[in-house]
Protein backbone atom coordinates (compact mmCIF):
# COMPACT_ATOMS: atom_id res chain seq x y z
CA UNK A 1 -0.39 -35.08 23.69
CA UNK A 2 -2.16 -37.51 21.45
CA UNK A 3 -3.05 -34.56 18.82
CA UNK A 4 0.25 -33.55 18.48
CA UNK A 5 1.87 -37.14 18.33
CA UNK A 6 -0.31 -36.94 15.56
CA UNK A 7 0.11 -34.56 13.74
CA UNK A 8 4.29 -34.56 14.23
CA UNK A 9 4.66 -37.08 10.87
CA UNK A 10 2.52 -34.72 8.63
CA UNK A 11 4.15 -31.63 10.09
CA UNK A 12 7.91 -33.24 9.76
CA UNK A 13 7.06 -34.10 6.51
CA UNK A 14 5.69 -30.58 5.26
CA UNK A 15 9.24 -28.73 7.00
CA UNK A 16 11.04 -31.42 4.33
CA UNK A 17 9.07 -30.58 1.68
CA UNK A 18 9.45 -26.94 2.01
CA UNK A 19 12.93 -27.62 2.75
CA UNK A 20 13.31 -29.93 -0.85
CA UNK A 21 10.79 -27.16 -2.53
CA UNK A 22 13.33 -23.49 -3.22
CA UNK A 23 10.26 -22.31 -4.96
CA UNK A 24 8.17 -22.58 -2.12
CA UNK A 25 10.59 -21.28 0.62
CA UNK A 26 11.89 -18.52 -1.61
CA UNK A 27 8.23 -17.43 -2.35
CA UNK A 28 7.67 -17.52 1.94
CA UNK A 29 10.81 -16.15 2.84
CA UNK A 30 12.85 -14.29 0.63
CA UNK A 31 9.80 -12.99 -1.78
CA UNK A 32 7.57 -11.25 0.66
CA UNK A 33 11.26 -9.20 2.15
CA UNK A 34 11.56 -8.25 -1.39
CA UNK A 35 8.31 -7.20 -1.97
CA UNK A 36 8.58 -4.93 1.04
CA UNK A 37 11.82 -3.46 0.01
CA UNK A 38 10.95 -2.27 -3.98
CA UNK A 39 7.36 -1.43 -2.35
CA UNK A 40 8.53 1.11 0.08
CA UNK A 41 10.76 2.53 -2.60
CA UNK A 42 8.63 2.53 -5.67
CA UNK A 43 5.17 3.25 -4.15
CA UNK A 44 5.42 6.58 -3.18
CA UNK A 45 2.30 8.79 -3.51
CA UNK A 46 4.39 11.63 -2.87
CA UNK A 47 4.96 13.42 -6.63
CA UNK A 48 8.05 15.23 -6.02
CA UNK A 49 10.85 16.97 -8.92
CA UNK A 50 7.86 17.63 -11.61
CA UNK A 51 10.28 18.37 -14.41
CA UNK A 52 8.33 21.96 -15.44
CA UNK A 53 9.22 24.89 -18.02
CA UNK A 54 9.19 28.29 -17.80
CA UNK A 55 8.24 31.30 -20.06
CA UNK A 56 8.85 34.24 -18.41
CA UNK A 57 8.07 37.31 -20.75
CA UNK A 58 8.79 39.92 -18.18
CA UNK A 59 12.73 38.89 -17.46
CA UNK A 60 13.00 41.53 -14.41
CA UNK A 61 13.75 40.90 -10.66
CA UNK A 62 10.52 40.89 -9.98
CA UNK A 63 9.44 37.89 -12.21
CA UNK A 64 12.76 35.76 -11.65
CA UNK A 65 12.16 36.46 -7.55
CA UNK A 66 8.70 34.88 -8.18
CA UNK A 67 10.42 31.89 -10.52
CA UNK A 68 12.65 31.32 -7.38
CA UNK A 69 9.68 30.16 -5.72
CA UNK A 70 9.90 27.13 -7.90
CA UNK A 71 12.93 26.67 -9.07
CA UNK A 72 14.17 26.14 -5.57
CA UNK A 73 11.76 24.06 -4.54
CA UNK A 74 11.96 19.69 -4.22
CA UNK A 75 8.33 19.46 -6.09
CA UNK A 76 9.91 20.91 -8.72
CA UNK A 77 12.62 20.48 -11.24
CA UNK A 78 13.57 23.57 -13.66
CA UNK A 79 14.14 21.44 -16.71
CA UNK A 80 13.67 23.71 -19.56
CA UNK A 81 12.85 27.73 -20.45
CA UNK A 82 11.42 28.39 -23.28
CA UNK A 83 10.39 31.65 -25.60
CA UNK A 84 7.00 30.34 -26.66
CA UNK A 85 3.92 29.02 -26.25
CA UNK A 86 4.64 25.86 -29.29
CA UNK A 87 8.26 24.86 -26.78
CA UNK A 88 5.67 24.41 -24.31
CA UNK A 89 3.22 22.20 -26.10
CA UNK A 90 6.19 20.54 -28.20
CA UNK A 91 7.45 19.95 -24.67
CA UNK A 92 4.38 18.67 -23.49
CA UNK A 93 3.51 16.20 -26.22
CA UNK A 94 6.90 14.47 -25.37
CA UNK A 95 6.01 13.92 -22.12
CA UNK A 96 9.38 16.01 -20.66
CA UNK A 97 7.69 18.96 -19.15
CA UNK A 98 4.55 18.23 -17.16
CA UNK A 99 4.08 22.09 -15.98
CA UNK A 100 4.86 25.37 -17.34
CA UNK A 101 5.20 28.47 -15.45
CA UNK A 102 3.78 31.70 -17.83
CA UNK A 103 4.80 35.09 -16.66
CA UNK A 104 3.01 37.85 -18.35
CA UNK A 105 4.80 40.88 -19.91
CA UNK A 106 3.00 43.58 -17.45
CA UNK A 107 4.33 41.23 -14.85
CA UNK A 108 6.84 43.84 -12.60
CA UNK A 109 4.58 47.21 -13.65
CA UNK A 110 1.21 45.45 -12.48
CA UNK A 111 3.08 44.43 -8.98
CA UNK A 112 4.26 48.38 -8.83
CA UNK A 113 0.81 49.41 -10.09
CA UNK A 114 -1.16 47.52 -6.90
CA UNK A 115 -2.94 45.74 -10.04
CA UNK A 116 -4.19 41.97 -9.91
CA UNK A 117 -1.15 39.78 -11.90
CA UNK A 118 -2.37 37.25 -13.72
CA UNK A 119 0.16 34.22 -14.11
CA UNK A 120 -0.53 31.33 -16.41
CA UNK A 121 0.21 27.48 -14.89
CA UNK A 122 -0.37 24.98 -18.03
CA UNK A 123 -0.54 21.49 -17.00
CA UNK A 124 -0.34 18.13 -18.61
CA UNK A 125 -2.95 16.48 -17.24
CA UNK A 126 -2.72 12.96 -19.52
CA UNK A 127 -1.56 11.94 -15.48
CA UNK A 128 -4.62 13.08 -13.67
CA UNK A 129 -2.52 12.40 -10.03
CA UNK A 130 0.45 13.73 -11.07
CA UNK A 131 -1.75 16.81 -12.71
CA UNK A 132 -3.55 17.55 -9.23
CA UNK A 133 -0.38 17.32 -7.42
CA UNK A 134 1.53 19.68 -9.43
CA UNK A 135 -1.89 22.10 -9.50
CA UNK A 136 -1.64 21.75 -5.35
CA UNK A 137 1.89 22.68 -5.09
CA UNK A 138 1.75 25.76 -7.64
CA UNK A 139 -1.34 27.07 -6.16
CA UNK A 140 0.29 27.07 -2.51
CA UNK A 141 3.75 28.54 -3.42
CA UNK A 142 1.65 31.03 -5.57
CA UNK A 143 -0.03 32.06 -2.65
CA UNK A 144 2.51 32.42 -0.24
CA UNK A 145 4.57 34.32 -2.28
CA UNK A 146 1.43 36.76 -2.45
CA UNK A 147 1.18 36.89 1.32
CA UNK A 148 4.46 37.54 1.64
CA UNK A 149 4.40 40.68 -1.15
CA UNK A 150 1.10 41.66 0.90
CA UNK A 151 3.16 41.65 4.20
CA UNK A 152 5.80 43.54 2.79
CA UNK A 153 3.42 46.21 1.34
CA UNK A 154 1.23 46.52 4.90
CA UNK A 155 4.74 46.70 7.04
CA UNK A 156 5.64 49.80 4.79
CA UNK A 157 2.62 51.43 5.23
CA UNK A 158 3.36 50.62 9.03
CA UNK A 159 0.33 48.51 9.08
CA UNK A 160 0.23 44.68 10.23
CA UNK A 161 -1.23 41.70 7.95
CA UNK A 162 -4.53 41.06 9.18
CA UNK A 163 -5.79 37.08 8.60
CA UNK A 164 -9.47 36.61 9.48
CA UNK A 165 -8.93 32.63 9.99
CA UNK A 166 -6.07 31.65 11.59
CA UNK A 167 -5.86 28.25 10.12
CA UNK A 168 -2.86 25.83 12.06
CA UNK A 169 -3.09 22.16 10.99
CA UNK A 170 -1.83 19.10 13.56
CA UNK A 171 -1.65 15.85 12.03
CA UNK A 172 -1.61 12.85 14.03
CA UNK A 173 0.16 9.35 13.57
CA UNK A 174 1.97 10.39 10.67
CA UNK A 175 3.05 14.05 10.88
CA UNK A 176 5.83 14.37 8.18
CA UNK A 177 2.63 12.92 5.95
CA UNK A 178 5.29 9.75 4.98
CA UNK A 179 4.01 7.55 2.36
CA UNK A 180 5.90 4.68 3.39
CA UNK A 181 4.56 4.48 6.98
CA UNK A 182 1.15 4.18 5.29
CA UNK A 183 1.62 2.03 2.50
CA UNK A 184 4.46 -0.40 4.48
CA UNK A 185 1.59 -1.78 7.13
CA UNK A 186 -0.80 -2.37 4.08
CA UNK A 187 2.07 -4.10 2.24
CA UNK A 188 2.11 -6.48 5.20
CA UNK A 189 -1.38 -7.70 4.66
CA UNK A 190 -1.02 -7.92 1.03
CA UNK A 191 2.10 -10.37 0.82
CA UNK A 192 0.78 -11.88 3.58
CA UNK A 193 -2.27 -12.62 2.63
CA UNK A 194 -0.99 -13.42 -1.24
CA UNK A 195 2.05 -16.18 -0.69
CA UNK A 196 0.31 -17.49 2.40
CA UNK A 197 -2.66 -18.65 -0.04
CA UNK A 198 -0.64 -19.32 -2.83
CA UNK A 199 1.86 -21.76 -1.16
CA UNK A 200 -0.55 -23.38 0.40
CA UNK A 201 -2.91 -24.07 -1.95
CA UNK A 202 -0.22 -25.90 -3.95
CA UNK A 203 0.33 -28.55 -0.72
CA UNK A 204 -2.69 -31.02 -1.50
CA UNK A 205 -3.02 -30.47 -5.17
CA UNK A 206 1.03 -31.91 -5.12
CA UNK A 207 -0.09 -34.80 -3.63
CA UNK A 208 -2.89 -35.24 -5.83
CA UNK A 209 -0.53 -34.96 -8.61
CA UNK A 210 1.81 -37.44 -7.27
CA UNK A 211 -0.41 -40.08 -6.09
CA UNK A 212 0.26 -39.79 -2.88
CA UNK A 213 -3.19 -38.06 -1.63
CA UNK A 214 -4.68 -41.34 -1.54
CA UNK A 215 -1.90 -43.26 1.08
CA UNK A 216 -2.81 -40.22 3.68
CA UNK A 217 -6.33 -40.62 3.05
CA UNK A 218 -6.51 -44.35 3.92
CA UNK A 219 -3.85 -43.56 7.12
CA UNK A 220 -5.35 -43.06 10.52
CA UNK A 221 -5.27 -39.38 10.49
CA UNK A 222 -8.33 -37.26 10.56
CA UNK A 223 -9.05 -34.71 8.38
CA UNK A 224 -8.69 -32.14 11.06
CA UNK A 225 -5.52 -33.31 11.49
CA UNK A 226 -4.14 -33.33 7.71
CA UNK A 227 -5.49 -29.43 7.51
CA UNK A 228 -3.49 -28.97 10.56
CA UNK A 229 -0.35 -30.58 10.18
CA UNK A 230 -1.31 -28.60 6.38
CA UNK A 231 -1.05 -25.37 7.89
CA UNK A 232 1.47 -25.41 11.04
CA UNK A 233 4.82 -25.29 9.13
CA UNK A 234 3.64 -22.96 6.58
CA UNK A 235 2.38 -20.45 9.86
CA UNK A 236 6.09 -20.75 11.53
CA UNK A 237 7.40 -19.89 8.11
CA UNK A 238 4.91 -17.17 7.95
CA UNK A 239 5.47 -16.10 10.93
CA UNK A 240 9.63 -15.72 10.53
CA UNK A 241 8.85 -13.90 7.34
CA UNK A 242 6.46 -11.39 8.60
CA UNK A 243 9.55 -10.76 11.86
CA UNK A 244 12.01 -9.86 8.73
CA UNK A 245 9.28 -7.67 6.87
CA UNK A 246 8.88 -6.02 10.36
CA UNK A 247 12.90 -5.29 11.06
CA UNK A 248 12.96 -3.85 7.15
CA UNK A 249 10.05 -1.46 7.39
CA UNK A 250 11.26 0.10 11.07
CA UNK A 251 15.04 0.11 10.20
CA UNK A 252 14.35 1.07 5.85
CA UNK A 253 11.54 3.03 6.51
CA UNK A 254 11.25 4.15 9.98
CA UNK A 255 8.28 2.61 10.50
CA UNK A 256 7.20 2.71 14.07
CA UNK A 257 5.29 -0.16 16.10
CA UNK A 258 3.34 2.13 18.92
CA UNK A 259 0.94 -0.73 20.33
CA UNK A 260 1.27 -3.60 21.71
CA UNK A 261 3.70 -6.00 19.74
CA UNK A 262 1.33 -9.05 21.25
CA UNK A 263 -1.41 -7.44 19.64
CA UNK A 264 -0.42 -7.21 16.04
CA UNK A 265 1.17 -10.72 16.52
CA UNK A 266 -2.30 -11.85 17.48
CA UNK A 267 -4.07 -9.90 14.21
CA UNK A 268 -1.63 -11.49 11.88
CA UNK A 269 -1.85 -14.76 13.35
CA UNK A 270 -5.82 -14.70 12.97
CA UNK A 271 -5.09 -13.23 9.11
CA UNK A 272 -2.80 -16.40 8.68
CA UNK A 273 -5.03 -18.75 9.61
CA UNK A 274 -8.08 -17.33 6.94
CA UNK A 275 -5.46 -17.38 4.17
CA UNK A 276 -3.94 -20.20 5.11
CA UNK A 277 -7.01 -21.73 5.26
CA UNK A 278 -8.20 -20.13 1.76
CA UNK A 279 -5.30 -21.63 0.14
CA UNK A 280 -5.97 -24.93 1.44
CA UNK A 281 -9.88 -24.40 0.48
CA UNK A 282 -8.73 -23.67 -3.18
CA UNK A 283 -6.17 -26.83 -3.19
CA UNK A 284 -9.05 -29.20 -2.12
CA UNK A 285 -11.42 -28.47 -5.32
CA UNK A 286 -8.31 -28.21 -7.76
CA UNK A 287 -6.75 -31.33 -9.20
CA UNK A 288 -3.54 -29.01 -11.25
CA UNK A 289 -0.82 -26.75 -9.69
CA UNK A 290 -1.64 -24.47 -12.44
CA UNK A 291 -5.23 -24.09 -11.56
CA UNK A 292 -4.76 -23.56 -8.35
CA UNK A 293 -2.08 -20.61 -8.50
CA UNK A 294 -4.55 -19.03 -11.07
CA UNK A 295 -7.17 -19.69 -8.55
CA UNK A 296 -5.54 -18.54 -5.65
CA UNK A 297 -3.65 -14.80 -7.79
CA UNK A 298 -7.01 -14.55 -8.57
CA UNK A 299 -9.05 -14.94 -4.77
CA UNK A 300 -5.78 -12.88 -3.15
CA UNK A 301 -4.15 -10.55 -5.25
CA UNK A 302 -6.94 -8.71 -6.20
CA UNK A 303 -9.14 -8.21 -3.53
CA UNK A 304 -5.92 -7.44 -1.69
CA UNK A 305 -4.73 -4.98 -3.59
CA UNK A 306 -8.07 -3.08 -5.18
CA UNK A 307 -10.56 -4.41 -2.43
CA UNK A 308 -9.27 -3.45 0.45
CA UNK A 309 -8.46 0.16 1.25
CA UNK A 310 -4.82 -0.42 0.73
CA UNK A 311 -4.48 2.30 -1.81
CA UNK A 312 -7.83 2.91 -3.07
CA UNK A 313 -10.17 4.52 -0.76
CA UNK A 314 -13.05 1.84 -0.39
CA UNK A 315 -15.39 5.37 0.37
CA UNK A 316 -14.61 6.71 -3.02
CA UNK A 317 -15.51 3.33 -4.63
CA UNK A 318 -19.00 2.61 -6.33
CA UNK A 319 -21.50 1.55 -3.57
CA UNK A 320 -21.72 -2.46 -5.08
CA UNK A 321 -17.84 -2.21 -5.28
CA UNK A 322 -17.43 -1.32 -0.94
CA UNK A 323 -20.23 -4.31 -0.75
CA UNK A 324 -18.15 -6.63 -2.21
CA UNK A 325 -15.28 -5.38 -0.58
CA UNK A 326 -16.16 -7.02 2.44
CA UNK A 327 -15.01 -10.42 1.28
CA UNK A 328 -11.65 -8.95 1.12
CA UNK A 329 -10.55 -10.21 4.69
CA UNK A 330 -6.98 -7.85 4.05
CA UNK A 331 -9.69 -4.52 4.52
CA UNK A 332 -10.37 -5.70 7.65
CA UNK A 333 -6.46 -6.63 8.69
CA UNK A 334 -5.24 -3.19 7.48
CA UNK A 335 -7.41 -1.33 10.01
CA UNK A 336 -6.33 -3.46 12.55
CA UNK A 337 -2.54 -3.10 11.55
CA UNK A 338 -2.17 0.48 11.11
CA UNK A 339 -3.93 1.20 14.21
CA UNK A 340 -1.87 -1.04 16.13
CA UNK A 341 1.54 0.04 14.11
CA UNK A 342 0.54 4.26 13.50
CA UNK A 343 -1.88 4.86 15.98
CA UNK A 344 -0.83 2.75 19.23
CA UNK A 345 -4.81 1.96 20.08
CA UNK A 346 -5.72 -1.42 21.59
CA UNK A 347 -8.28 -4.23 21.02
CA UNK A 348 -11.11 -1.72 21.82
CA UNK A 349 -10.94 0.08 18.85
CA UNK A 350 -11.17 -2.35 16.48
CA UNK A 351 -12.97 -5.82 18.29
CA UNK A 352 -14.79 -5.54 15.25
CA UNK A 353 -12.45 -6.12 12.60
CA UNK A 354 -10.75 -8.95 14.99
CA UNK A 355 -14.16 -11.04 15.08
CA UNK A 356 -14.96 -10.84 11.25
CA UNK A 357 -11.35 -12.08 10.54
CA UNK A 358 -11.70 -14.65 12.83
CA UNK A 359 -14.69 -15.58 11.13
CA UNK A 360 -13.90 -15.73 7.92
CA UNK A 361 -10.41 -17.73 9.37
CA UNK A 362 -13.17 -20.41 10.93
CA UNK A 363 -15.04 -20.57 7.79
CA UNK A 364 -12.08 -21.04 5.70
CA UNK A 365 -10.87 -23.51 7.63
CA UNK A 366 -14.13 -25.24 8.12
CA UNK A 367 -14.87 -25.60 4.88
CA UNK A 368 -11.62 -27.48 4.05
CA UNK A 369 -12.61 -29.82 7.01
CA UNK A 370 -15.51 -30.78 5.29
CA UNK A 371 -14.67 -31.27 2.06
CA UNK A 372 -11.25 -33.48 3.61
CA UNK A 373 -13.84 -35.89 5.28
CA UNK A 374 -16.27 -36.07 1.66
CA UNK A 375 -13.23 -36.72 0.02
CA UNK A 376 -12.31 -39.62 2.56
CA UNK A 377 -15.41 -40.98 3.09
């Protein structure tokens, strides 16, 4: 009772501040549901309509049946046909074709002959994901349009298609392989984890700025007590944030919650307190707003976004680069949150990931402490 009749001033007077501050309460509340939105939108690492052009030099049935394959298709968009090889690289060097399609002359007689048809797939590959992607999807619908020629050839013969490997993929968690429902639960660590330090790291470098540092200094609170009172209304804000980001993603982007609500409550509420804590860390060694938002983009942003597995596979990443990922508390939140949200597991799956970000919350928080009671004494 005597805590909190202690801290109530310093927490009554952060809710005003936040409340005088639109900057700050936009940049809690309304910022992090717009993030979500344009993210789930505009990060998609599905490359779908690949605008592509076509050369078909045979111009039979049998060529434009094959063409059907992708001119029908939702990877691809049949933007242009051309009558030689310069439309293609014209094309190409304006960026408005990205694949062309290159049916050779023999095309029809080879298919009658039972002889091997070679078809040409050119590829502008100045956008090495989108190059790969295209590659994938052209090699696939090349190949089941050749089973299905095969099958047609065997069923005539009265013969079945024999397959040596019967190969029958089951994905898990996400089945309709749904870039949203893997990108949306590392969103949430990301703007959590960037306007929680941000904001916060802006509290006690506006008091220093306006003088009025000093006055709570001298007062009878502890500085356990000024971190806490610090970091209490910007966690309810937080936490009535996060509760919108969660309504958008399920109703937006169907993305599903499968554990325990409790749980993920709990992770983000440990991930709150590290960067809430970071943000008062960086605000306690800063004596400018400016420095400390460059300071705190800096220490959030990037880890967040590069460090941390969110897009970038940390296993693909140079072996000093996944070392120094580890100070990136949002890798170890985003295993945590997409098991909870995708995968439905509990605490025993990932205790691990729990106890580092509780660490690294302590530590954070610790080290504010400390430099709160040099500053005072």
């Amino acid at each position: 009772m005597s805590l909190l009749k202690a801290l109530r001033p310093i927490i009554v007077k952060e809710f005003r501040q936040i409340r005088r501050d639109p900057t700050s309460l936009g940049m809690l509340l309304i910022l992090p549901s717009a993030i979500i939105v344009l993210g789930g939108y505009a990060l998609n690492l599905d490359v779908k309509h690949i605008p592509i052009a076509i050369y078909d030099q045979n111009k039979t049935s049998q060529s434009r049946d094959f063409l059907n394959v992708f001119t029908h298709s939702e990877y691809f968009d049949h933007m242009y046909t051309v009558d030689s090889h310069a439309e293609i690289e014209r094309l190409f060097d304006g960026g408005d074709a990205k694949l062309a399609v290159v049916v050779p002359v023999s095309f029809a007689q080879d298919l009658f002959a039972g002889r091997n048809v070679k078809v040409q797939f050119l590829v502008d590959g100045s956008d090495a994901n989108s190059a790969s992607q295209a590659i994938g999807y052209a090699i696939g619908m090349t190949n089941s349009y050749s089973n299905r020629l095969t099958a047609r050839a065997l069923f005539r013969q009265g013969k079945e298609a024999y397959v040596p490997i019967d190969f029958q993929p089951r994905i898990w968690y996400n089945p309709n392989l749904i870039s949203s429902q893997f990108l949306i639960p590392g969103l949430i660590g990301f703007i959590l984890v960037l306007t929680a330090v941000v904001s916060t790291s802006m509290t006690v470098v506006r008091e220093k700025e306006r003088g009025t540092m000093e006055q709570i200094m001298v007062s009878p609170l502890r500085p356990i007590d000024i971190i806490l009172g610090k970091t209490v209304p910007y966690m309810v804000v937080s936490f009535v944030a996060i509760t919108m980001i969660i309504i958008i993603g399920y109703f937006l982007f169907s993305v599903p919650i499968r554990g325990s609500l409790l749980l993920l409550y709990a992770a983000i509420f440990v991930l709150l307190l590290g960067a809430l804590g970071q943000g008062l860390l960086i605000s306690t060694v800063t004596n400018s707003q400016q420095v400390a938002f460059m300071i705190s983009i800096f220490s959030s942003l990037l880890p967040s976004f590069l460090l941390s597995g969110f897009i970038f596979p940390i296993s693909s990443m140079p072996v000093v680069l996944q070392v120094i990922s580890n100070v990136a508390v949002t890798k170890f939140f985003l295993v945590v949150v997409r098991g909870i949200m995708l995968k439905g597991v509990g605490l025993e799956a990932f205790w691990d990931q729990f106890l580092y970000m509780a660490i690294f919350a302590l530590f954070t928080l610790g080290i504010s402490v400390l430099r709160m009671q040099k500053r005072s004494a």
